[in-house]
N, C-alpha and C. Protein backbone atom coordinates (compact mmCIF):
# COMPACT_ATOMS: atom_id res chain seq x y z
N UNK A 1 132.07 -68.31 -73.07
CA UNK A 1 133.10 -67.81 -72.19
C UNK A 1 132.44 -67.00 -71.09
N UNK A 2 132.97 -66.65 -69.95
CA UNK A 2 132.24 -66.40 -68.84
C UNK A 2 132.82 -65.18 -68.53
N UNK A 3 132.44 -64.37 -67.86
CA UNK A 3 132.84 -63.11 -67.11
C UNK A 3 133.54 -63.21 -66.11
N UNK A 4 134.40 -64.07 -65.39
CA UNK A 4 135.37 -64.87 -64.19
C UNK A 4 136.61 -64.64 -65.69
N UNK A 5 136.63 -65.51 -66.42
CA UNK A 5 137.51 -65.77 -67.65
C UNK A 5 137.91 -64.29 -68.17
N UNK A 6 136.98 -63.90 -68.36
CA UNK A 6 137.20 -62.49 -69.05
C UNK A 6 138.16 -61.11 -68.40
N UNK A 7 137.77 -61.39 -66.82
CA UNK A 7 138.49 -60.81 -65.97
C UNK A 7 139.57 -61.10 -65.29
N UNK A 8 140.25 -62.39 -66.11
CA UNK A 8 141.19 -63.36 -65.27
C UNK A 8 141.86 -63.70 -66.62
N UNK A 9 142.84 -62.39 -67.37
CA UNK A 9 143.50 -62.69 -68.40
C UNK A 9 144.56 -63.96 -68.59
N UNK A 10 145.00 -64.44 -67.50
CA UNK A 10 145.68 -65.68 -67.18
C UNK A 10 144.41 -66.91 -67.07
N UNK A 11 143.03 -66.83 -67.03
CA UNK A 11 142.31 -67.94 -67.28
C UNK A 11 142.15 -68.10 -69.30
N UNK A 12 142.11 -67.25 -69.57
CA UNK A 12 141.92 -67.52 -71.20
C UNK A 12 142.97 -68.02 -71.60
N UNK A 13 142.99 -68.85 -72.50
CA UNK A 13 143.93 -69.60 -73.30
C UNK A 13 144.66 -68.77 -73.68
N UNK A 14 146.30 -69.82 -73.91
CA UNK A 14 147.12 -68.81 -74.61
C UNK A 14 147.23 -68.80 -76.13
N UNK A 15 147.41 -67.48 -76.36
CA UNK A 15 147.11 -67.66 -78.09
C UNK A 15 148.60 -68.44 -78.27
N UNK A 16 148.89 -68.67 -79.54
CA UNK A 16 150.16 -69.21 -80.24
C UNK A 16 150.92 -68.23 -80.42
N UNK A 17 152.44 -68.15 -79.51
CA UNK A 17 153.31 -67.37 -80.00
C UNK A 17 153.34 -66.32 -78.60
N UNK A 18 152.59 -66.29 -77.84
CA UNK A 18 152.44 -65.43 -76.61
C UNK A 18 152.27 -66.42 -75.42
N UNK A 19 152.95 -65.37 -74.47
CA UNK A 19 153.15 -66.24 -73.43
C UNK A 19 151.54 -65.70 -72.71
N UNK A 20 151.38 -66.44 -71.68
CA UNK A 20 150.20 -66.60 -70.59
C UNK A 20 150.38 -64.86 -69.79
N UNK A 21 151.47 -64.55 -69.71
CA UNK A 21 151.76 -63.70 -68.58
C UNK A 21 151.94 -62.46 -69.34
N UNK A 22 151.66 -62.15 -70.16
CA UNK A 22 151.84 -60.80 -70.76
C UNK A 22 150.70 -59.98 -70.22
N UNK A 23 150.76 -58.72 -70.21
CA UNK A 23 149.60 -57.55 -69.62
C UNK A 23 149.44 -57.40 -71.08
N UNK A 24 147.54 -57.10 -70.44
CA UNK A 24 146.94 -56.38 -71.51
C UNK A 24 146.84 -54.97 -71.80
N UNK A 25 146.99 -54.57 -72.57
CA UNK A 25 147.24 -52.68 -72.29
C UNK A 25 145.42 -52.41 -72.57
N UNK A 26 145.75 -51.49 -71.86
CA UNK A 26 144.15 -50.84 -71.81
C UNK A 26 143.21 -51.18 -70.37
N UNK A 27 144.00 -52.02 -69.63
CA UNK A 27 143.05 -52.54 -68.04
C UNK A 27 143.51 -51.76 -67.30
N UNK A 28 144.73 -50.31 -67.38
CA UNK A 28 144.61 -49.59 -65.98
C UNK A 28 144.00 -48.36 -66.23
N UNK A 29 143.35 -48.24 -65.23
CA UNK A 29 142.29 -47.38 -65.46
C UNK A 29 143.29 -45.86 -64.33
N UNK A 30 143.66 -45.86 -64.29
CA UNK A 30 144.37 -44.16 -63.85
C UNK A 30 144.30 -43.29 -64.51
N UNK A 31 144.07 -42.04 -64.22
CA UNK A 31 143.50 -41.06 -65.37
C UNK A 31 144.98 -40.06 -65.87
N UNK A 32 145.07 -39.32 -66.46
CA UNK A 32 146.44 -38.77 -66.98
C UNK A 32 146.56 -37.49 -65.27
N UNK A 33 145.52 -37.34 -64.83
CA UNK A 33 145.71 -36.24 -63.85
C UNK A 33 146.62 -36.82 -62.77
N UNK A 34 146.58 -38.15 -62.66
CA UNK A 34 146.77 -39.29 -61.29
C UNK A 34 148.51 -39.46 -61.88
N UNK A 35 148.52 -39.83 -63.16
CA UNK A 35 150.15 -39.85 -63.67
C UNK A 35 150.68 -38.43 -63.45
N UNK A 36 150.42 -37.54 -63.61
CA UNK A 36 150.63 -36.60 -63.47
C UNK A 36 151.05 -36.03 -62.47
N UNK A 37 150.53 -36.41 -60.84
CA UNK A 37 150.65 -35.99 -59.63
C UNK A 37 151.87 -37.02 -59.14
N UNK A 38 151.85 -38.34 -59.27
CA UNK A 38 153.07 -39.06 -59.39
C UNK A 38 154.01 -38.69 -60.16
N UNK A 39 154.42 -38.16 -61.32
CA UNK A 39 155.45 -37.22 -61.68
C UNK A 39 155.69 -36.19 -60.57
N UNK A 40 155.23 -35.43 -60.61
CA UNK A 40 155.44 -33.66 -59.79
C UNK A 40 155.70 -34.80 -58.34
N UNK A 41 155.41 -35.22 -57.45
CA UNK A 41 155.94 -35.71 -56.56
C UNK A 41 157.39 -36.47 -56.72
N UNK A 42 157.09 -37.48 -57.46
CA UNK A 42 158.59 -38.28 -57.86
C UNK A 42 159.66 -36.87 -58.56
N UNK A 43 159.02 -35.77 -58.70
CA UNK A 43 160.24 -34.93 -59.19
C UNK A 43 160.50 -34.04 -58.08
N UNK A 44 159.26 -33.87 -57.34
CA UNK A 44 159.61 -33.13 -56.07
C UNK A 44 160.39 -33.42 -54.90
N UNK A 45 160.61 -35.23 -55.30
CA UNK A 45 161.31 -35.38 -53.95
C UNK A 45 162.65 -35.81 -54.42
N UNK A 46 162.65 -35.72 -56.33
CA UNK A 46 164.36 -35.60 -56.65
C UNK A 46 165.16 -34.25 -56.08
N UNK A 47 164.37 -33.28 -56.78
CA UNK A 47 164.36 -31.89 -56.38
C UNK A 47 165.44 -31.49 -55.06
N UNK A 48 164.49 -32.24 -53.96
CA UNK A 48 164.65 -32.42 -52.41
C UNK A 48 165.58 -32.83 -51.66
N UNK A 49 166.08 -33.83 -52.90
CA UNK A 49 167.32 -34.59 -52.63
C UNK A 49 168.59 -34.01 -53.07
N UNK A 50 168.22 -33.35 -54.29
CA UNK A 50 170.00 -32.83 -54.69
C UNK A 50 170.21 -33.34 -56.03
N UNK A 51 169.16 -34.27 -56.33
CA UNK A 51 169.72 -35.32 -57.67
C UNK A 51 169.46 -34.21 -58.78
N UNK A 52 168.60 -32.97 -58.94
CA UNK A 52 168.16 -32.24 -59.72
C UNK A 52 169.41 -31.11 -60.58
N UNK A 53 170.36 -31.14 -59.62
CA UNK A 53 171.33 -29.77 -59.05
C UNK A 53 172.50 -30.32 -60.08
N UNK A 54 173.06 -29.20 -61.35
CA UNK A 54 174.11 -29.29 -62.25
C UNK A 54 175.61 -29.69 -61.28
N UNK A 55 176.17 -30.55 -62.21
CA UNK A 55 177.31 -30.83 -61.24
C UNK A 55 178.41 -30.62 -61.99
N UNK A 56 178.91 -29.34 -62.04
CA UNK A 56 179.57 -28.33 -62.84
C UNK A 56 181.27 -28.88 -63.10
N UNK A 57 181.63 -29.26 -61.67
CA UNK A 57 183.27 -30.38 -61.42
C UNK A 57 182.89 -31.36 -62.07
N UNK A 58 182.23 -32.23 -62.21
CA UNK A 58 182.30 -33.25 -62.68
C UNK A 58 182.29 -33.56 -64.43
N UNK A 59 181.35 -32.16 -64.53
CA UNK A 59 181.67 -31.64 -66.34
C UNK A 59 182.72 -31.48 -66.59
N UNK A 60 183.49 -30.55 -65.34
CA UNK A 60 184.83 -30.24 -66.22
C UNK A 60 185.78 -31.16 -66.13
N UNK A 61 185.63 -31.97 -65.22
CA UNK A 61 187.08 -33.27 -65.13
C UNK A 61 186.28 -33.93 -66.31
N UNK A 62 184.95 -34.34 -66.75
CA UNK A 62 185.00 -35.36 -68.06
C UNK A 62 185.75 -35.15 -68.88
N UNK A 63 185.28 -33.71 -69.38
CA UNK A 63 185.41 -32.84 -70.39
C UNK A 63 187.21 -32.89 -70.75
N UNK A 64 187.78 -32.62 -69.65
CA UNK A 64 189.79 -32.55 -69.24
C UNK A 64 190.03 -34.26 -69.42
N UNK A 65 189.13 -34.92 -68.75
CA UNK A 65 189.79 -36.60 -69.19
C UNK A 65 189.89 -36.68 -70.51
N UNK A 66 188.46 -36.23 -71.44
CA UNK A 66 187.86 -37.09 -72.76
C UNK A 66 189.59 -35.97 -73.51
N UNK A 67 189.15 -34.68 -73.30
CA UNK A 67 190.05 -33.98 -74.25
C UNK A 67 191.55 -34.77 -74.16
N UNK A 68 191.78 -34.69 -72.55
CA UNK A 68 193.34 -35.77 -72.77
C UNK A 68 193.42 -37.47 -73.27
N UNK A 69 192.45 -37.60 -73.60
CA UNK A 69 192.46 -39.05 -74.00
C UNK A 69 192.62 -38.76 -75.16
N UNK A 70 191.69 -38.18 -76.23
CA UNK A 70 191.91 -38.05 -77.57
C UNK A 70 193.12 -37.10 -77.76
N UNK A 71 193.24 -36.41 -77.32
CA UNK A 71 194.99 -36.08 -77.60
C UNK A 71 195.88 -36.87 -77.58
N UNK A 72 195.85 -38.23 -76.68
CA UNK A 72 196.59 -39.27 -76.32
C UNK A 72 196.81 -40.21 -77.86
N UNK A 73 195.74 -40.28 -77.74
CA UNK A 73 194.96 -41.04 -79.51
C UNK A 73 195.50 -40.25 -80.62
N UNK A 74 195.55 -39.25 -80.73
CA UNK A 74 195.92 -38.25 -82.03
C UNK A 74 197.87 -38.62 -81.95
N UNK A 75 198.33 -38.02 -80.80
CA UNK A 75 199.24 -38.24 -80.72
C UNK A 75 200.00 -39.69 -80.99
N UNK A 76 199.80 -40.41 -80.49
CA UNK A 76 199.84 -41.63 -80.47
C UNK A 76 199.49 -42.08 -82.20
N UNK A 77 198.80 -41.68 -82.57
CA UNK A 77 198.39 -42.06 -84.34
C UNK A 77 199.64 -41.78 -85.44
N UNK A 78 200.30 -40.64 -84.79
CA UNK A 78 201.28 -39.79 -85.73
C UNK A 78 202.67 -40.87 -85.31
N UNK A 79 203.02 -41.03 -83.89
CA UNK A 79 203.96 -41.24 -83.41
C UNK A 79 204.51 -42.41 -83.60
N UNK A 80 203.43 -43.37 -84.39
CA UNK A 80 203.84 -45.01 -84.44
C UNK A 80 204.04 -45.32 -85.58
N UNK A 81 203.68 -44.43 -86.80
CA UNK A 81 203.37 -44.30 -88.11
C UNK A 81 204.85 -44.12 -88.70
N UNK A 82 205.18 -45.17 -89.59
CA UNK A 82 206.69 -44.97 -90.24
C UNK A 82 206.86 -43.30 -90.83
């Protein structure tokens, strides 16, 4: 087997049961510092945006829907019942 093959995981045969196109884990070489700086950015520019920020109305209308729905349900359980 050759070193072209070796580096060309789509030139080696496919084993039985696996497809041709699967990644091999262990070929990216990025270090945990490099993941790391792509986090703190990808969070810095959620941050930036607003997506980060509690959205306090929208808790409380769930919170007022879910409670009036299952009251709906409770009620409704008693009310149909001979």
């Amino acid at each position: 087997m050759s070193i072209e093959a070796l580096s060309n995981p789509s030139a080696l045969p496919a084993r039985e049961g696996f497809p041709k196109d699967v990644a091999v884990r262990g070929t990216n070489s990025r270090t945990q510092e490099q993941y790391t700086a792509d986090y703190a950015a990808l969070l810095a520019t959620m941050d930036d945006l607003g997506l980060m920020r509690r959205r306090y109305g929208w808790y409380i209308a769930r919170c007022l829907l879910l409670l009036g729905l299952y009251t709906t349900g409770f009620v409704a359980l008693f009310a149909f019942t001979p």
